[in-house]
Protein backbone atom coordinates (compact mmCIF):
# COMPACT_ATOMS: atom_id res chain seq x y z
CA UNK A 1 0.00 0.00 0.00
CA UNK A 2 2.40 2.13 1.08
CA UNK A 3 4.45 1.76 -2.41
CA UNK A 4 1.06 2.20 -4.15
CA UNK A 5 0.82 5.89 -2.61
CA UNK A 6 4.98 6.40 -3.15
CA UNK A 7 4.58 5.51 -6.64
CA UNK A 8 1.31 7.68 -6.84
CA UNK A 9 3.32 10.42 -5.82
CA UNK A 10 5.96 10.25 -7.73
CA UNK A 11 4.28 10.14 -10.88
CA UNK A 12 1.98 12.79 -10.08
CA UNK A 13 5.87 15.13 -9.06
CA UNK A 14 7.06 14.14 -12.36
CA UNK A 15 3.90 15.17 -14.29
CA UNK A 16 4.36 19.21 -12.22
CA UNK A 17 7.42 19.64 -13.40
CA UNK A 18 6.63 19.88 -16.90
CA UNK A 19 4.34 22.14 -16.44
CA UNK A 20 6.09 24.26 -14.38
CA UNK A 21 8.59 24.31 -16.79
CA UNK A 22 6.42 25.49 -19.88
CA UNK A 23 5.27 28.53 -17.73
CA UNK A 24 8.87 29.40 -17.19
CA UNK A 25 9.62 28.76 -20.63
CA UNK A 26 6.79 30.84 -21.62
CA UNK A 27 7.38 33.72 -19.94
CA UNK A 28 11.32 34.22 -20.98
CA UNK A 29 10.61 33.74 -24.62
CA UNK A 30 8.16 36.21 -24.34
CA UNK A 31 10.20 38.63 -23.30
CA UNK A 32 12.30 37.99 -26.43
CA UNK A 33 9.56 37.99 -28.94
CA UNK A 34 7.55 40.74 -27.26
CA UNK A 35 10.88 42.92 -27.46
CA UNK A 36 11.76 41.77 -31.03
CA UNK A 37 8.34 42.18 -32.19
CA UNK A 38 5.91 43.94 -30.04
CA UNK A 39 2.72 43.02 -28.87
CA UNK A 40 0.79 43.45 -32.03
CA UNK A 41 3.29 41.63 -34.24
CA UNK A 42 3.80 38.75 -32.35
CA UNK A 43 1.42 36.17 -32.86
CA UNK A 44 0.84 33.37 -30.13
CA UNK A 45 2.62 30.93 -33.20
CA UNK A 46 5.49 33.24 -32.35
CA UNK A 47 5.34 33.01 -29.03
CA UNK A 48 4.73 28.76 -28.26
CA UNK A 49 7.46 27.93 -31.10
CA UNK A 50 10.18 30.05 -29.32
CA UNK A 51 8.86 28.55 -25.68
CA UNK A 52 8.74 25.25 -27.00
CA UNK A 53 5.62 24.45 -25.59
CA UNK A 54 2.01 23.97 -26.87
CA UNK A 55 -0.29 26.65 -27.93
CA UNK A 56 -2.75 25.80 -25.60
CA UNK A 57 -0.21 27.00 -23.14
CA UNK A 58 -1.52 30.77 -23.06
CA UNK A 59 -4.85 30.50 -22.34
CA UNK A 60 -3.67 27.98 -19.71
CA UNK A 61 -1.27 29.66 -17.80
CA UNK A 62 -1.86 33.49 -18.66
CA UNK A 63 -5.86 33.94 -20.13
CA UNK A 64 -4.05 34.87 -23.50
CA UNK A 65 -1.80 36.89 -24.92
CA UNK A 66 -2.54 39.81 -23.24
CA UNK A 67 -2.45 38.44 -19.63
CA UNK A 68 1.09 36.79 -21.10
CA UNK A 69 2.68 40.21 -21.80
CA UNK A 70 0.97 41.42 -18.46
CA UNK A 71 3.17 38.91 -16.69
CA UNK A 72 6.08 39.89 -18.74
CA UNK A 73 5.86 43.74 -17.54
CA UNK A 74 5.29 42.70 -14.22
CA UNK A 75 8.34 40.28 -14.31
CA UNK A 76 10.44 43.27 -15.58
CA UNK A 77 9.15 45.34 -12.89
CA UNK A 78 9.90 42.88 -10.34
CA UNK A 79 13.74 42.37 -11.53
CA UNK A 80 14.05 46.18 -11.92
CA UNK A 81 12.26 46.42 -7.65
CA UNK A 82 14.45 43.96 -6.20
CA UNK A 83 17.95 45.62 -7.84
CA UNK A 84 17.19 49.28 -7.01
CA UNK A 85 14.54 48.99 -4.60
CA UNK A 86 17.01 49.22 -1.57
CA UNK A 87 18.74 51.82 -2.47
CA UNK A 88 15.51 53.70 -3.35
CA UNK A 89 14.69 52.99 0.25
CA UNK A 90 17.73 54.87 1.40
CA UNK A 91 17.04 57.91 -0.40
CA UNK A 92 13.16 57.89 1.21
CA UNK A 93 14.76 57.27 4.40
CA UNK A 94 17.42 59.65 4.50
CA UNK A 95 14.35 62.29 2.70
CA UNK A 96 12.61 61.69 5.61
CA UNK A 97 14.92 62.82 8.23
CA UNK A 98 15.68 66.64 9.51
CA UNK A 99 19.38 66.60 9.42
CA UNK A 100 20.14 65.45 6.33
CA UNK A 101 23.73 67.56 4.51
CA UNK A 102 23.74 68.56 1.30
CA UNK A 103 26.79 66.72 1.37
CA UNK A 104 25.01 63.30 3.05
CA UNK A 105 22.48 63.93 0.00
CA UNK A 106 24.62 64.36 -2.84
CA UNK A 107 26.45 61.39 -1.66
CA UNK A 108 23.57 59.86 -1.81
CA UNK A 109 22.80 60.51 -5.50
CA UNK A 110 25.96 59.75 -6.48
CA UNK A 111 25.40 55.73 -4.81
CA UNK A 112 22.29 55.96 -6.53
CA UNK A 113 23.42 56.82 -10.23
CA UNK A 114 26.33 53.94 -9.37
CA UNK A 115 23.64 51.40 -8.73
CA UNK A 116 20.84 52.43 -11.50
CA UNK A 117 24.63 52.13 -13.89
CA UNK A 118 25.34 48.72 -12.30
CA UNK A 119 22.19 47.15 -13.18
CA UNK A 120 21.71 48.99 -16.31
CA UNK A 121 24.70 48.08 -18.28
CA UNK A 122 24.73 44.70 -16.69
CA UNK A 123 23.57 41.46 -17.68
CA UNK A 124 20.90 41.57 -15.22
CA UNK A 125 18.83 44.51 -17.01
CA UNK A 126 18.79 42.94 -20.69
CA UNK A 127 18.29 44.37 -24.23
CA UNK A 128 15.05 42.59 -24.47
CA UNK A 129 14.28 44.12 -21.31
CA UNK A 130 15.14 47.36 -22.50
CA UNK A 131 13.34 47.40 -25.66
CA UNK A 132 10.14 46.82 -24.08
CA UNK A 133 10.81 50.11 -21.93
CA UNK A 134 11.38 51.78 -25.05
CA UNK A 135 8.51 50.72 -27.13
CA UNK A 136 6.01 50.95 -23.87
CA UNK A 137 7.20 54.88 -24.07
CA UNK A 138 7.33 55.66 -27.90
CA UNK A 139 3.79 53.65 -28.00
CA UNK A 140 1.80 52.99 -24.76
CA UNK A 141 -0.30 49.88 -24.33
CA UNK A 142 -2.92 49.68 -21.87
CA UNK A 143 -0.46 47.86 -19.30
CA UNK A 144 2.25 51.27 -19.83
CA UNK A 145 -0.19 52.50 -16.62
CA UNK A 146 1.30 49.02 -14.38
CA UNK A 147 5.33 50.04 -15.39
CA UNK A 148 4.59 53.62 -14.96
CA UNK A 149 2.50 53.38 -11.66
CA UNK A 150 4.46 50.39 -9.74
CA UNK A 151 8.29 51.35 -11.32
CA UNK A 152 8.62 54.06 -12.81
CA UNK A 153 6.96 56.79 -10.68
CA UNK A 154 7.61 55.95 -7.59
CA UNK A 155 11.54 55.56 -8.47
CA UNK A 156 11.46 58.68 -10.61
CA UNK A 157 9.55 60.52 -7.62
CA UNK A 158 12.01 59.65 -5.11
CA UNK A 159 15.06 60.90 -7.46
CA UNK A 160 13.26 63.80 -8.04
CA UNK A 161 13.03 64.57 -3.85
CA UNK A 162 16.36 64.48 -3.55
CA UNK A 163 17.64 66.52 -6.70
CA UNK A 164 15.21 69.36 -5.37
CA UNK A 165 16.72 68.81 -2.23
CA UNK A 166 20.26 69.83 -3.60
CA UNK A 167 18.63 72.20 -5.99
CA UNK A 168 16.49 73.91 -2.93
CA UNK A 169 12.83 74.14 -4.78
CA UNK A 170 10.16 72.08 -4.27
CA UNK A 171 9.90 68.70 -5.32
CA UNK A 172 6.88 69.70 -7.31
CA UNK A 173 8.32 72.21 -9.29
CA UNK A 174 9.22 71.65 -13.04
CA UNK A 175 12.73 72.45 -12.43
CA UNK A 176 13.12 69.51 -10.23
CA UNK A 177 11.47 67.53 -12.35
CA UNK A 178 12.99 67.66 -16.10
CA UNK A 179 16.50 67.89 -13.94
CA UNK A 180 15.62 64.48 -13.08
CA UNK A 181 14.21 63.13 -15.67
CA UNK A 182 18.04 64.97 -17.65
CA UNK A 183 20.44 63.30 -14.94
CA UNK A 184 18.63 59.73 -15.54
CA UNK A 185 18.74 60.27 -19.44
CA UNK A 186 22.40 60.44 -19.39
CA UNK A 187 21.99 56.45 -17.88
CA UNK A 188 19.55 55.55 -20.11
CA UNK A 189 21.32 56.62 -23.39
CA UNK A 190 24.40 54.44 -22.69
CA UNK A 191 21.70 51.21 -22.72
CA UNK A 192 19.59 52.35 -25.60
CA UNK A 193 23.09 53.53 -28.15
CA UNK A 194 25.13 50.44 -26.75
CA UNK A 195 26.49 49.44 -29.75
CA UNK A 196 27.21 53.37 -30.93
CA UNK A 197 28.88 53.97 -27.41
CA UNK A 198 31.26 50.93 -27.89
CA UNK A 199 31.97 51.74 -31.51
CA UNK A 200 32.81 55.34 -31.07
CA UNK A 201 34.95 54.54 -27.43
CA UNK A 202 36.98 51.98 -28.85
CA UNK A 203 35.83 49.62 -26.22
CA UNK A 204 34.10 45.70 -26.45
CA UNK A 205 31.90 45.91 -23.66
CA UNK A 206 30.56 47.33 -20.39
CA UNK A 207 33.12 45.90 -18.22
CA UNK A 208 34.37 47.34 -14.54
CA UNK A 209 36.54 49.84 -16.18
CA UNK A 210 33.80 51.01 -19.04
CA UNK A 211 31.25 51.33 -16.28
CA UNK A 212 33.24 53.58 -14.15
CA UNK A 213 34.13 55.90 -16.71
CA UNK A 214 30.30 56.29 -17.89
CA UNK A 215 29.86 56.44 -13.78
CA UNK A 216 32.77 58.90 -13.15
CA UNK A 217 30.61 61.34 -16.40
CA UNK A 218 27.74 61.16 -15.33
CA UNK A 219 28.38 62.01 -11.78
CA UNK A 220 30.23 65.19 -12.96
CA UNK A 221 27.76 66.24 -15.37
CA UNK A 222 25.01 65.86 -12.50
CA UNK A 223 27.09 67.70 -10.04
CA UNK A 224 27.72 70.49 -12.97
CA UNK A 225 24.11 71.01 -13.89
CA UNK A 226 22.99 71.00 -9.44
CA UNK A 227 25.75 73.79 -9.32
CA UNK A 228 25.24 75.55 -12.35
CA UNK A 229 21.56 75.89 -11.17
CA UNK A 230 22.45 77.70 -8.04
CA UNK A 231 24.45 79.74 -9.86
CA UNK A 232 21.92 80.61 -11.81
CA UNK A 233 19.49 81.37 -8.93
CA UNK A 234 22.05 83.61 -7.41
C-alpha cells in the first residue's frame, strides 16, 4: 500500500514539473519575442514555437496573450524592484529625516546613479528588457499605466526629492522635475546607443573599467548642472 501511494506520488511530481517548466519557458521567450516584435506583431505561433511548448499554453497559464505580456511587464518590474529597490529605500529614508547635509544627499545621489549604472549596463537589465521600456514609451499599451504606476513613478519621484533637495525648490516644481528626468537620461542613453557607445569609445563591452568611466561622467555632469543651477538662482 504504502508503495502504491509512493509511486502515486511520484508520478503525479514528475507530471508538475513539466508544467512548471512550460510557464517558465513561456514567460522568458516572451520577453524575447515581445521585445523583437511587439505586442501586435507577435502572434501566439510566435510566441509557443520560441517557448517550445504547446499553444494551448496561453490561455492555460496566462488567459491569452494579453495576460502573457501582463506577466512579462510585471516580471520586468519585479527584476528592476528587487535591484534598485534598496537603495531607493535609502534615499526615502534619509528624505525623511531633519538633518540630512547637502553633502550626506549628494552622496547619496551619487550611490544611486552607481547602482541604477550597475544594473543597467549589466547582464541583469537585458536588451530585451530594455526594448520593451522603449517601445512601452514611444507607444503605450494599456499595461504602460502598471510600469509607470508600480516602477517608474515611484523611483522617478524619489530621485526627483532628492535633486530638489540639492537644488532647494520644491519637489513639485518643473525644475526639479525635467532635472531628473536629464540626470537619468544620461543612464539611459548608454543602454539604448550600446552598440554606438562601444563603436565610437573603442571599447568591447561594459566591463568594470567602461562602467566607471560612464559612472565617473555622469556624476560630474550631474554635479555640474545642481551647481550651475544655483548659480543661476544667485
Amino acid at each position: 500500500m504504502w508503495q502504491r501511494h509512493r509511486d502515486s506520488d511520484m508520478v503525479a511530481a514528475k507530471a508538475k514539473i513539466p508544467t512548471r517548466d512550460a510557464k517558465e519557458r513561456l514567460l522568458d521567450a516572451a520577453i524575447c519575442v515581445f521585445a523583437r516584435y511587439g505586442f501586435e506583431a507577435a502572434s501566439t505561433r510566435m510566441l509557443v514555437r520560441e517557448a517550445g511548448v504547446n499553444i494551448s499554453a496561453i490561455p492555460y497559464y496566462f488567459g491569452g496573450k494579453d495576460g502573457l505580456y501582463e506577466a512579462v511587464i510585471r516580471q520586468i518590474i519585479s527584476i528592476g524592484l528587487s535591484e534598485l529597490g534598496p537603495q531607493a529605500e535609502k534615499l526615502r529614508t534619509a528624505l525623511a529625516r531633519d538633518d540630512l547635509s547637502e553633502a550626506e544627499a549628494r552622496q547619496l545621489l551619487h550611490a544611486f546613479i552607481t547602482a541604477i549604472a550597475g544594473f543597467l549596463l549589466s547582464g541583469r537589465a537585458t536588451l530585451h528588457m530594455a526594448q520593451i521600456i522603449i517601445r512601452e514609451q514611444m507607444q503605450p499599451s494599456p499595461v504602460f499605466n502598471i510600469l509607470y504606476e508600480n516602477m517608474m513613478q515611484p523611483m522617478h519621484h524619489t530621485v526627483t526629492r532628492l535633486i530638489a533637495f540639492l537644488l532647494g525648490v520644491d519637489a513639485t516644481t518643473q525644475d526639479a522635475i525635467l532635472c531628473t528626468h536629464t540626470v537619468l537620461g544620461q543612464l539611459l542613453i548608454f543602454k539604448t546607443h550600446k552598440e554606438f557607445v562601444l563603436r565610437s569609445s573603442g571599447w568591447t563591452g561594459y566591463g568594470e573599467e567602461e562602467t566607471a568611466a560612464i559612472v565617473s561622467r555622469i556624476i560630474r555632469n550631474t554635479d555640474a548642472i545642481i551647481a550651475a543651477h544655483k548659480g543661476y538662482q544667485s
